[in-house]
C-alpha atoms as a PDB file:
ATOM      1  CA  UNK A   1      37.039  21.859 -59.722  1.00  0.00           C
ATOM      2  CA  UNK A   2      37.478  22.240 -56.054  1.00  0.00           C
ATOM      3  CA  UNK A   3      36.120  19.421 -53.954  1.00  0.00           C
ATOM      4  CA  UNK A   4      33.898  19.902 -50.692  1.00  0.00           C
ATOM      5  CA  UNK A   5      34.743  17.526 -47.973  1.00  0.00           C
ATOM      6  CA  UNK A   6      31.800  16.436 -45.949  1.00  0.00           C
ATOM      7  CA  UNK A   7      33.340  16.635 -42.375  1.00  0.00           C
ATOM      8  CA  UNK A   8      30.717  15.664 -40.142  1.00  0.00           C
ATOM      9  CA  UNK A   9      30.831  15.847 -35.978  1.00  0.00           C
ATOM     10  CA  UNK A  10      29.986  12.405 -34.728  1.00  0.00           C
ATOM     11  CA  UNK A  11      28.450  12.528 -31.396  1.00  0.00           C
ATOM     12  CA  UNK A  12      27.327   9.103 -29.835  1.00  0.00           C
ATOM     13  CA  UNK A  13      25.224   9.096 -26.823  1.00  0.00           C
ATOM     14  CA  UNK A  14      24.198   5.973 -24.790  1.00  0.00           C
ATOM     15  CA  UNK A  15      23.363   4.546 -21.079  1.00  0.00           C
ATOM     16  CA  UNK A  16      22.407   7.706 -18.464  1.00  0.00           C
ATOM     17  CA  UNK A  17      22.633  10.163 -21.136  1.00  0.00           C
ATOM     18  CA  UNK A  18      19.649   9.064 -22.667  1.00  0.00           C
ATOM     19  CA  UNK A  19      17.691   7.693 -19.277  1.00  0.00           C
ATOM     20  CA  UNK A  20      15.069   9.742 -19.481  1.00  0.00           C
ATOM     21  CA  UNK A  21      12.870  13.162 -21.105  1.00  0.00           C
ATOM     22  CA  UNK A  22      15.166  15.598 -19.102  1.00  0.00           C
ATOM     23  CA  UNK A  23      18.800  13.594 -20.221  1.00  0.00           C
ATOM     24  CA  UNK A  24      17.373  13.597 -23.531  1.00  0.00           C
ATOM     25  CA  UNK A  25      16.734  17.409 -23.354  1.00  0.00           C
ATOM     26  CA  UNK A  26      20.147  17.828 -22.379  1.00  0.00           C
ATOM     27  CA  UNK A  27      21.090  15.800 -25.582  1.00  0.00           C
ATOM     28  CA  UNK A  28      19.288  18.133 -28.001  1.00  0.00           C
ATOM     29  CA  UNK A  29      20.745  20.945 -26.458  1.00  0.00           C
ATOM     30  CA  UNK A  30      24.297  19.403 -27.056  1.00  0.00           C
ATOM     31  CA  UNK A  31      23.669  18.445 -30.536  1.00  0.00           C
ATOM     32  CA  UNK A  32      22.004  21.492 -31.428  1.00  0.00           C
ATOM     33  CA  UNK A  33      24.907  23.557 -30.065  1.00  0.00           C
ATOM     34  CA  UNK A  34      27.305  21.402 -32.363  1.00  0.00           C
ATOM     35  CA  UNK A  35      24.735  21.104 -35.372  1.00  0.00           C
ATOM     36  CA  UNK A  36      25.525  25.518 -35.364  1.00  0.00           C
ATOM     37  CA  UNK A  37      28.979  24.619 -36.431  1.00  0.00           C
ATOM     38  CA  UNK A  38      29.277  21.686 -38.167  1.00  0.00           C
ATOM     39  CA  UNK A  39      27.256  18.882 -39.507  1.00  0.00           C
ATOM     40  CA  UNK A  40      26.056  16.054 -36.957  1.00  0.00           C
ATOM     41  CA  UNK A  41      25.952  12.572 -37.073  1.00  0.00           C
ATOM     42  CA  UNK A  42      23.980  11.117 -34.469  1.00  0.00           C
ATOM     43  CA  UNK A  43      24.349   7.715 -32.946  1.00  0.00           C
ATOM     44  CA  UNK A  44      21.680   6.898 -29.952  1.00  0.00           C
ATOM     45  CA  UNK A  45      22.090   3.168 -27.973  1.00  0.00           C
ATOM     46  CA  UNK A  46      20.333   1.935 -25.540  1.00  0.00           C
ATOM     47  CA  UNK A  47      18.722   4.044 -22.416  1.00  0.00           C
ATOM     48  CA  UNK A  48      20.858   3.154 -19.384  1.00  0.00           C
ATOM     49  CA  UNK A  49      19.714  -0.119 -17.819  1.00  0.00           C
ATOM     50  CA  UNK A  50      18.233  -1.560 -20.308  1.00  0.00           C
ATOM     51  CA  UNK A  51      20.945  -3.814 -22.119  1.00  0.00           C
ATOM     52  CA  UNK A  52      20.996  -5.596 -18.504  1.00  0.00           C
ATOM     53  CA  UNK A  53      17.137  -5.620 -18.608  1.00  0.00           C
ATOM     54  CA  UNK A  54      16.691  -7.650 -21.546  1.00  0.00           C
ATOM     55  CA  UNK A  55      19.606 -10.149 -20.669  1.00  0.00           C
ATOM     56  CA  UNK A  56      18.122 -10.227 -17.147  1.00  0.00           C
ATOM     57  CA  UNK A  57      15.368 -11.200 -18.616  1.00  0.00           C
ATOM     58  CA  UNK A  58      16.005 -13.508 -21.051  1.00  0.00           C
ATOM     59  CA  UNK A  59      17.688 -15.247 -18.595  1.00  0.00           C
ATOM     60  CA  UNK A  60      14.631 -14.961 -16.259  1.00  0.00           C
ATOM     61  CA  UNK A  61      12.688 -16.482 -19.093  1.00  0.00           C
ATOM     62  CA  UNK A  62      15.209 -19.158 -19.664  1.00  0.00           C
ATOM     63  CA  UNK A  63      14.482 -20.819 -16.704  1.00  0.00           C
ATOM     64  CA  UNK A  64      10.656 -20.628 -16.651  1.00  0.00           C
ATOM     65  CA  UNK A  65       9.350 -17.611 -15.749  1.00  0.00           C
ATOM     66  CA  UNK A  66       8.250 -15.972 -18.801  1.00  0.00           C
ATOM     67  CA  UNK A  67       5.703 -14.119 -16.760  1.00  0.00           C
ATOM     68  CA  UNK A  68       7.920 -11.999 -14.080  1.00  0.00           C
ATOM     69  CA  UNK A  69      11.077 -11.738 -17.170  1.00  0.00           C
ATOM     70  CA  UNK A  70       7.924  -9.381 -18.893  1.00  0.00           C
ATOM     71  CA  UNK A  71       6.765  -8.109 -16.156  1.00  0.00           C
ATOM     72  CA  UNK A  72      10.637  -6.520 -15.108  1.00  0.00           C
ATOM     73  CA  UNK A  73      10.797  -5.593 -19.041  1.00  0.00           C
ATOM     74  CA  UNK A  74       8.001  -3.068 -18.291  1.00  0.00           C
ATOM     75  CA  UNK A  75       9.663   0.106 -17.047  1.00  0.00           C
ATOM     76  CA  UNK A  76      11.756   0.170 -19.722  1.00  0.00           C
ATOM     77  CA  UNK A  77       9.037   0.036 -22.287  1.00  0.00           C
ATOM     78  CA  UNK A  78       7.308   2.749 -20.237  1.00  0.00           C
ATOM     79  CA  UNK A  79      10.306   4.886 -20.064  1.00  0.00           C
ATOM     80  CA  UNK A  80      10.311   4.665 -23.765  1.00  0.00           C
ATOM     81  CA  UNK A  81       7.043   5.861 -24.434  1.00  0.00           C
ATOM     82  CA  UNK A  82       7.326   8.725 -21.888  1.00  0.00           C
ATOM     83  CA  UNK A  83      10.284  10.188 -23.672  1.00  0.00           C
ATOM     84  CA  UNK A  84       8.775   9.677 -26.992  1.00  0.00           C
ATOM     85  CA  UNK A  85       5.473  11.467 -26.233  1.00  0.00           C
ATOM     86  CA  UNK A  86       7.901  14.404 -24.763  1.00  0.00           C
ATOM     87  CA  UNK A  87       9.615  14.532 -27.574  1.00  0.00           C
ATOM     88  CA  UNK A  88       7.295  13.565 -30.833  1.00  0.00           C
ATOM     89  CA  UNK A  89       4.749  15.047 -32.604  1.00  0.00           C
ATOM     90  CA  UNK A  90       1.328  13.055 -32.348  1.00  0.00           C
ATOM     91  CA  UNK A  91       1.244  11.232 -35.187  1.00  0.00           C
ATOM     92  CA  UNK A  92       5.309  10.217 -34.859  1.00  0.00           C
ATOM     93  CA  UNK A  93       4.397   9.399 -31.576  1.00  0.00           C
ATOM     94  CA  UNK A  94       1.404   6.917 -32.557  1.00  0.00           C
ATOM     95  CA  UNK A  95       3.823   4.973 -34.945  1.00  0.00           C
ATOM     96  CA  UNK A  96       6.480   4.628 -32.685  1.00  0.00           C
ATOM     97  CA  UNK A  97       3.857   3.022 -30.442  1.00  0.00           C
ATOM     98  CA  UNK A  98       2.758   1.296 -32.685  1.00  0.00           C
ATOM     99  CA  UNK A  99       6.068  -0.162 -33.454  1.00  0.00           C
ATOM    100  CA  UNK A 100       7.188  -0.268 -29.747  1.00  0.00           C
ATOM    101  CA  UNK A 101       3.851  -2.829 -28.875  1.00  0.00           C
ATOM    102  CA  UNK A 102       5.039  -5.035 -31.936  1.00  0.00           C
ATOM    103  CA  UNK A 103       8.279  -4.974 -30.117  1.00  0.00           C
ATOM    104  CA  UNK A 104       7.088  -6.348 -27.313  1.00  0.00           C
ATOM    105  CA  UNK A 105       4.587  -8.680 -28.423  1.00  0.00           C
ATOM    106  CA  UNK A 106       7.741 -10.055 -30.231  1.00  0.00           C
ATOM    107  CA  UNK A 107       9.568 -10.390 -26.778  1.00  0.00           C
ATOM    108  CA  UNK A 108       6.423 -11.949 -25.183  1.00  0.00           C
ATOM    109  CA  UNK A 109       6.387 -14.597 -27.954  1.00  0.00           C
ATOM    110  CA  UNK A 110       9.807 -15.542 -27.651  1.00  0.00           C
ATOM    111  CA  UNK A 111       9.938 -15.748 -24.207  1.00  0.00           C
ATOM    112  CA  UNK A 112       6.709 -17.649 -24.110  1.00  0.00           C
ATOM    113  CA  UNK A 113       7.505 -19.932 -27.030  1.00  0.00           C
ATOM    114  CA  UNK A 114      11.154 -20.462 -25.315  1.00  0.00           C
ATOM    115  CA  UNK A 115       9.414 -21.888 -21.835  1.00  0.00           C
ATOM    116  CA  UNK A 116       7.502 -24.378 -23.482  1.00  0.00           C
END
């Protein structure tokens, strides 16, 4: 009995290549080009800038200003819905809201409960 080895193409995309609906356009093209040929695993990080956001943040927040460390946190969340109403179907779309406004109710509770 002859074995099949599952050979996947990793392909791990992070930082500018996921900043915003057109890099992630690019991205789909890339990994639908590969996913032709082989099988894809796909690894996504964070959209550039916003690894620095949250430490800048938390640092803002750190020191008592729980207000303007949210306040610089909100392009990022806004980038994230854009691309996720480009890209997902409605109802995807409304959980991943859903689940991106728990997210940051989270962050405003720790912030707030860290400046007290």
């Amino acid at each position: 009995m002859t074995q099949t080895i599952f050979r996947p193409t990793i392909m791990k995309f992070g930082g500018t290549s996921v900043q915003d609906s057109a890099a992630f356009r690019r991205l789909l093209e890339i990994v639908e080009a590969q996913s032709a040929k082989t099988p894809v695993v796909l690894v996504v990080s964070a959209m550039s800038g916003v690894t620095n956001s949250l430490l800048a943040a938390a640092a803002q927040a750190a020191v008592g200003d729980p207000e303007g460390a949210l306040a610089s946190l909100e392009p990022s969340f806004l980038r994230h819905i854009e691309v996720s109403e480009t890209f997902l179907p409605p109802e995807a779309f409304n959980r991943f809201n859903q689940r991106l406004r728990a997210a940051h109710n989270d962050i405003t509770e720790l912030f707030v409960s860290d400046c007290r």
